[in-house]
Protein backbone atom coordinates (compact mmCIF):
# COMPACT_ATOMS: atom_id res chain seq x y z
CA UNK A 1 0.00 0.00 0.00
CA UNK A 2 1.90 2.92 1.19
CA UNK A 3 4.45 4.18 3.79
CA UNK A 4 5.03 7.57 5.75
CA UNK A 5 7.31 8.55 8.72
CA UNK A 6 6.91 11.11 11.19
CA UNK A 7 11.11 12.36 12.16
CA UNK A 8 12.15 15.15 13.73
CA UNK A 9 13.92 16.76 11.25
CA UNK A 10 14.25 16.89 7.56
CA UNK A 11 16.00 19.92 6.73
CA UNK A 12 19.13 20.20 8.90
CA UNK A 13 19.10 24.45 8.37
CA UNK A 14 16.10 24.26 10.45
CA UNK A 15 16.49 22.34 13.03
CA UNK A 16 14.16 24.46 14.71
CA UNK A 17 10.95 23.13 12.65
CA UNK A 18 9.91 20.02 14.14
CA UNK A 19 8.44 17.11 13.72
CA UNK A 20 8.28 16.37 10.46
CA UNK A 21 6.16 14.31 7.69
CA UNK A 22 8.37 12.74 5.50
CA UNK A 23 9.33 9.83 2.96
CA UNK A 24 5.58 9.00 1.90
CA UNK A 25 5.75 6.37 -0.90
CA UNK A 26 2.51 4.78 -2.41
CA UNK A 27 2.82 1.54 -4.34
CA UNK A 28 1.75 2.30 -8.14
CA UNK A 29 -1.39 0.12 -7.98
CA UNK A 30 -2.39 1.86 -5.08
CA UNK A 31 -2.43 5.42 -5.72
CA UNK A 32 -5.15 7.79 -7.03
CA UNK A 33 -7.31 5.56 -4.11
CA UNK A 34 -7.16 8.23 -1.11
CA UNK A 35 -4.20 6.15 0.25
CA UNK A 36 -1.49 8.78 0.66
CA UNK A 37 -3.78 11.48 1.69
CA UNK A 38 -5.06 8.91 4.35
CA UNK A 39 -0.77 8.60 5.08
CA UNK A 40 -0.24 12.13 5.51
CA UNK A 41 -3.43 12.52 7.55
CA UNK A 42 -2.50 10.07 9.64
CA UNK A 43 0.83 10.96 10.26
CA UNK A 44 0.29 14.42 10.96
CA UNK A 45 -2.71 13.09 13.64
CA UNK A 46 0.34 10.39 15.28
CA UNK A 47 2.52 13.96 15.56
CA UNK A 48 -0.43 16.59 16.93
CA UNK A 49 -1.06 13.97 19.43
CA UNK A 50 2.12 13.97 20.79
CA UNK A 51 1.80 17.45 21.41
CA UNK A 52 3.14 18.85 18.14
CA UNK A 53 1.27 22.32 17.76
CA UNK A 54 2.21 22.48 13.90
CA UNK A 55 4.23 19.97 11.42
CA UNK A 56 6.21 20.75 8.63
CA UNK A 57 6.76 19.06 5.62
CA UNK A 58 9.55 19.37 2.77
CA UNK A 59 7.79 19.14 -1.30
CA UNK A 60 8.66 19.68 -5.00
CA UNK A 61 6.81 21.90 -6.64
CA UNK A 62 4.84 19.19 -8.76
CA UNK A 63 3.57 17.53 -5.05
CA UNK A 64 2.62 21.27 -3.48
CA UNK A 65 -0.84 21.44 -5.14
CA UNK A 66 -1.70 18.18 -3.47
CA UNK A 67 -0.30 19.30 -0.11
CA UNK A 68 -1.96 22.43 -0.12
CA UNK A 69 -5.28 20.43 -0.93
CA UNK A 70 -4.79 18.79 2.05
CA UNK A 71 -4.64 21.50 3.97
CA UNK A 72 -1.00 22.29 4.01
CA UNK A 73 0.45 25.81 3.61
CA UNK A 74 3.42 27.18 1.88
CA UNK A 75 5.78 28.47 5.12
CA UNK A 76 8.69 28.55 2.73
CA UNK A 77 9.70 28.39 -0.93
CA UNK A 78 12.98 27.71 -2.48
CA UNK A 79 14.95 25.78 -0.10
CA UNK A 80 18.02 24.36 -0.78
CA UNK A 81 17.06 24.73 -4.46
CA UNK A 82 14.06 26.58 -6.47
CA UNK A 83 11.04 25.04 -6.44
CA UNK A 84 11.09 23.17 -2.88
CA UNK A 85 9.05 24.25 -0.27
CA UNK A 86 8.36 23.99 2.87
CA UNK A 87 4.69 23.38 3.89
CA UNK A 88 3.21 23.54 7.19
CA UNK A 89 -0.06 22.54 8.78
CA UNK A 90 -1.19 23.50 12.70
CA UNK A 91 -3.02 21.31 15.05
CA UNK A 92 -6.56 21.49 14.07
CA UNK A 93 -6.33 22.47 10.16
CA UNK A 94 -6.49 20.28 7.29
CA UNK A 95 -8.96 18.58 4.73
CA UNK A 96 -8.15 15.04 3.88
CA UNK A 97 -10.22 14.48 0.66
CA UNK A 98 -12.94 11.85 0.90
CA UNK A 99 -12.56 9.09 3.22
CA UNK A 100 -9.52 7.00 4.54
CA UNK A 101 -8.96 3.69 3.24
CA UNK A 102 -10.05 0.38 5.26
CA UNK A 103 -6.93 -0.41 7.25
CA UNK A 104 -5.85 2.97 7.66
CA UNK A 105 -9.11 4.81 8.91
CA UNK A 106 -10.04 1.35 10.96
CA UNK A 107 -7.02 0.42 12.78
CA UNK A 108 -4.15 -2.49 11.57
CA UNK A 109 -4.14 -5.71 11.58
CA UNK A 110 -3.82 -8.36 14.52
CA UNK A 111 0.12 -8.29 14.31
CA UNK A 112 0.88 -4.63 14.71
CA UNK A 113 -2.57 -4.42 16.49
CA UNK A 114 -1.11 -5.08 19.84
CA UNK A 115 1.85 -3.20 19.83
CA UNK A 116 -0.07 0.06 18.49
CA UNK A 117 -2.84 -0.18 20.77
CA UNK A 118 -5.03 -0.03 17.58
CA UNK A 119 -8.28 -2.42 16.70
CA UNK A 120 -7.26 -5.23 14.33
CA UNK A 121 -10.21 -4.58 11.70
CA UNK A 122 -7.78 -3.71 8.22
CA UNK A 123 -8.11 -7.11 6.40
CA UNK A 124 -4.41 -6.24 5.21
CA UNK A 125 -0.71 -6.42 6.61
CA UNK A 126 0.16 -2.73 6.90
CA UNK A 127 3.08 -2.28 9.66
CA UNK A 128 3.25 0.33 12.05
CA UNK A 129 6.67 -0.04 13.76
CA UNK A 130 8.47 2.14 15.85
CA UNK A 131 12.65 3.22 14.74
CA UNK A 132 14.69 5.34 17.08
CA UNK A 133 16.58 7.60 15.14
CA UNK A 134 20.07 8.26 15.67
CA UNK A 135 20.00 12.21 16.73
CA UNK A 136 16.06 12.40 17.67
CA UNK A 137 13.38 11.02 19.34
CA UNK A 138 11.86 7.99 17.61
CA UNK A 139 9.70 8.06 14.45
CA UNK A 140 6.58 6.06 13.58
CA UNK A 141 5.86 4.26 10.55
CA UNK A 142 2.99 3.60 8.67
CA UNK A 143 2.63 0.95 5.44
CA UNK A 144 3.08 -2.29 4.31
């Protein structure tokens, strides 16, 4: 299906924007189906409830449309090189389009079930494991 991390940091220069949504990847068969705006919604829920107040994500200019349709704003533009940005969301703002996909919206499955405190109700094998990283606090991951 798809995959998403939340990480402290993903532009070293500002260290000072934290946490971030980063690395989402949806298999090819999978997308136009909701599933990475269901990744990204998710992700940015798992970082707000750890307290988060805003999160910040890093995107080409051919993904900042879709961001932006998801409720993300443009904090930044032309980082590191033209046409990155730097989008941000706060706690409470956002639109994920439509509903979330079975699996994500519902919970996992009964293997990760346990360890995320989450119903097993998905019908698929998404993981949701947790990966300390080596100069922040540890990130979650979301996909298959």
């Amino acid at each position: 299906m798809g995959t998403v991390s939340v990480i402290a940091c993903d532009e070293e220069r500002r260290p000072h924007y934290t946490p971030w949504v980063a690395a989402l990847w949806v298999e090819p068969g999978d997308r136009r189906r909701g599933v990475g705006a269901a990744l990204v919604e998710r992700a940015a829920k798992f970082a707000f409830g750890t307290g988060a107040a805003r999160v910040y994500l890093l995107s080409r200019e051919r993904r900042r449309a879709y961001y932006e349709s998801l409720g993300w704003s443009v904090l930044e533009s032309g980082v590191l090189e033209p046409g990155l940005h730097v989008l941000i969301r706060n706690a409470g703002e956002g639109r994920c389009r439509g509903a979330l996909p079975r699996g994500i919206a519902e919970g996992h499955c009964n293997e990760c079930a346990g360890e995320a405190g989450l119903p097993a109700q998905c019908g698929h094998s998404p993981v949701q494991r947790s990966r300390a990283g080596a100069d922040g606090p540890a990130a979650r991951e979301f996909g298959p």
